[in-house]
Protein backbone atom coordinates (compact mmCIF):
# COMPACT_ATOMS: atom_id res chain seq x y z
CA UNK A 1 -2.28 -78.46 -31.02
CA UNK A 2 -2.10 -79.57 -27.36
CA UNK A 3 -0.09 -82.38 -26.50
CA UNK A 4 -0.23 -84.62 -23.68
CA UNK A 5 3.47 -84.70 -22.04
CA UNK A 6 2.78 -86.39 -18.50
CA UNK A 7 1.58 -86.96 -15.15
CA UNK A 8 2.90 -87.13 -11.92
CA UNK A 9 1.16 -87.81 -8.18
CA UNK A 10 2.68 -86.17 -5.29
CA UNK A 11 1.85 -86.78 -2.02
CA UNK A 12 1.69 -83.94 0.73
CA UNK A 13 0.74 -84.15 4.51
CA UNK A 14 -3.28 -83.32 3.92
CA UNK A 15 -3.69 -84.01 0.30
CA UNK A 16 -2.66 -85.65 -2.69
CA UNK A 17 -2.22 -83.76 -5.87
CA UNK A 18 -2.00 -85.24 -9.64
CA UNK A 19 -0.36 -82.41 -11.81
CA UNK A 20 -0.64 -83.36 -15.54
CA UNK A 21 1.27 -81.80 -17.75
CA UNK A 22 0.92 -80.27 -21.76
CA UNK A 23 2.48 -78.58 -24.49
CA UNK A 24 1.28 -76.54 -27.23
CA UNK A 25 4.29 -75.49 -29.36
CA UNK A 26 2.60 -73.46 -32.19
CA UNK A 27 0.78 -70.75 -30.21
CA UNK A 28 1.12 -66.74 -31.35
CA UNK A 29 1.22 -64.10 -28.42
CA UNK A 30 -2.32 -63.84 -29.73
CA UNK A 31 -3.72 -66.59 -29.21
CA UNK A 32 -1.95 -67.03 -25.61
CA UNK A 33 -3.20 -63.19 -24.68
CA UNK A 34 -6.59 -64.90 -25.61
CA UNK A 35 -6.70 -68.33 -24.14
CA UNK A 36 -4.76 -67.19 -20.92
CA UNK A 37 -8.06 -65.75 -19.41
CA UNK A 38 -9.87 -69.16 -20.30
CA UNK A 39 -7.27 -71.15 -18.70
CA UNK A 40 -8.30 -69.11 -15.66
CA UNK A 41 -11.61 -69.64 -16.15
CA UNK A 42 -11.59 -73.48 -16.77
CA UNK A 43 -11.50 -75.06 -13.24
CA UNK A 44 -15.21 -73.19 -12.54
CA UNK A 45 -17.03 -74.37 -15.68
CA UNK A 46 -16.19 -77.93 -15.24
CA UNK A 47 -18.31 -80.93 -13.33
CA UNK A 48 -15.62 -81.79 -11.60
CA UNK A 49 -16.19 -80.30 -8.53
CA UNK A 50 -14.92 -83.15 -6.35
CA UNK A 51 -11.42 -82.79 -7.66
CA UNK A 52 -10.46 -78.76 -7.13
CA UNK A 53 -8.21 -78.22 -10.43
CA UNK A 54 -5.74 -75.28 -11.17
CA UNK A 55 -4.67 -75.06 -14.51
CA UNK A 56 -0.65 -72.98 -14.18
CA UNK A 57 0.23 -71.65 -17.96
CA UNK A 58 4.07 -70.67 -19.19
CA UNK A 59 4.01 -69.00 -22.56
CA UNK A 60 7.24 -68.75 -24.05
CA UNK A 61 7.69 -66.19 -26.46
CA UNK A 62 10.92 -66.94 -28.36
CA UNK A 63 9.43 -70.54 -29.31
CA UNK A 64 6.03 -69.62 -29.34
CA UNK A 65 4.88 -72.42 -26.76
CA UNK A 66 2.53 -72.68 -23.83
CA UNK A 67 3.80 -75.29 -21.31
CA UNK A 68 0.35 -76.13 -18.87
CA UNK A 69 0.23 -77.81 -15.81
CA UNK A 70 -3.04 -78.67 -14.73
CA UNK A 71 -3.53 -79.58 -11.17
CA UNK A 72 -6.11 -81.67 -9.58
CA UNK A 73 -6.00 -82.08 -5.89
CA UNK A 74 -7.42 -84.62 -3.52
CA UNK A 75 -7.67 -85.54 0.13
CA UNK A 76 -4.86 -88.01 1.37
CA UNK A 77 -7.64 -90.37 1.47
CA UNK A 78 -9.37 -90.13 -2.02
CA UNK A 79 -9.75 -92.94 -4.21
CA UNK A 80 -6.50 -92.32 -6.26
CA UNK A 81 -5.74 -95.25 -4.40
CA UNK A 82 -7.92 -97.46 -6.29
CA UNK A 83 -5.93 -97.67 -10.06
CA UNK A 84 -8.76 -98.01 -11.89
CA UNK A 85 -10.58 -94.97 -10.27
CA UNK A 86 -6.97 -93.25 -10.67
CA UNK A 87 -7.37 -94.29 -14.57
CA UNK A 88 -10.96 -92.77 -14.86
CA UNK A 89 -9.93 -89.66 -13.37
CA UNK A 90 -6.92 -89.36 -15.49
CA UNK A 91 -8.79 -90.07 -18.63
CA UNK A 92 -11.26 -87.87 -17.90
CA UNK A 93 -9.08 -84.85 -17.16
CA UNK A 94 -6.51 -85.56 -19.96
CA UNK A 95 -9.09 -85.51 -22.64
CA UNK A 96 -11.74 -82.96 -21.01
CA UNK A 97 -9.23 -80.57 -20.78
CA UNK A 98 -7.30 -81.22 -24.37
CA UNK A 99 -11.26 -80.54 -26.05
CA UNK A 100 -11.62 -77.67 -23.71
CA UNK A 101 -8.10 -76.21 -25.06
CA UNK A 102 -9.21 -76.61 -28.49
CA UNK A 103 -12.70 -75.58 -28.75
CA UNK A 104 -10.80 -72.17 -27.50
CA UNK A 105 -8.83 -72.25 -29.99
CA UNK A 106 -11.18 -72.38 -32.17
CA UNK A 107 -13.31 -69.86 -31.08
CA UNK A 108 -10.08 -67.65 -31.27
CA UNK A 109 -9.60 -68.11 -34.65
CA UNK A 110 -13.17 -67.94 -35.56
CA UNK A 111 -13.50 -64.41 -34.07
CA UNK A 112 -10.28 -63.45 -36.13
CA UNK A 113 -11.70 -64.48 -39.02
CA UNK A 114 -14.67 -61.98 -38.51
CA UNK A 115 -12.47 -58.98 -37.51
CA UNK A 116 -10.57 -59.79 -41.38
CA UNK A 117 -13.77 -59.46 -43.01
């Protein structure tokens, strides 16, 4: 299961970037070689568009754990200013992303499930 580790906010000369970090220590080499190519994928079928995200995976074999970083990045001037906009967006992200993570999962173990049949 993905877990929620943390956030931080960096700020650069043009833009402002949120990375939020999560862990998912029981993952096989299958199910990374699967979800790896919808981590790729998840920053263009999101309606986020005013926050550009990239999501940066680290699989570790040994341990079987995916370490993601997902990064959302703003103008110097956005509204992560405002804490309560910076809250929303957080939420938002956090939890989008966790029920994006799983319904792949899912979907990898459902088409598993078919090939054992």
């Amino acid at each position: 299961m993905l877990e929620y580790v943390n956030h931080t906010i960096e700020q650069n000369i043009a833009s402002k970037d949120i990375k939020i970090k999560y862990k998912d220590t029981k993952l096989t080499k299958e199910q990374y070689n699967y979800l790896k190519n919808s981590l790729n994928l998840y920053m263009f079928t999101t309606n986020y568009e005013k926050y550009p995200m990239i999501p940066l995976s680290k699989y570790n074999e040994y341990y079987e754990s995916l370490t993601i970083n997902l990064i959302i990045s703003t103008p110097s001037r956005s509204s992560f200013n405002d804490s309560d906009e910076l809250n929303r967006i957080l939420e938002t992200h956090i939890t989008g992303f966790q029920e994006f993570y799983e319904k792949q999962k899912e979907e990898f173990n459902l088409i598993n499930s078919k090939k054992d049949r």
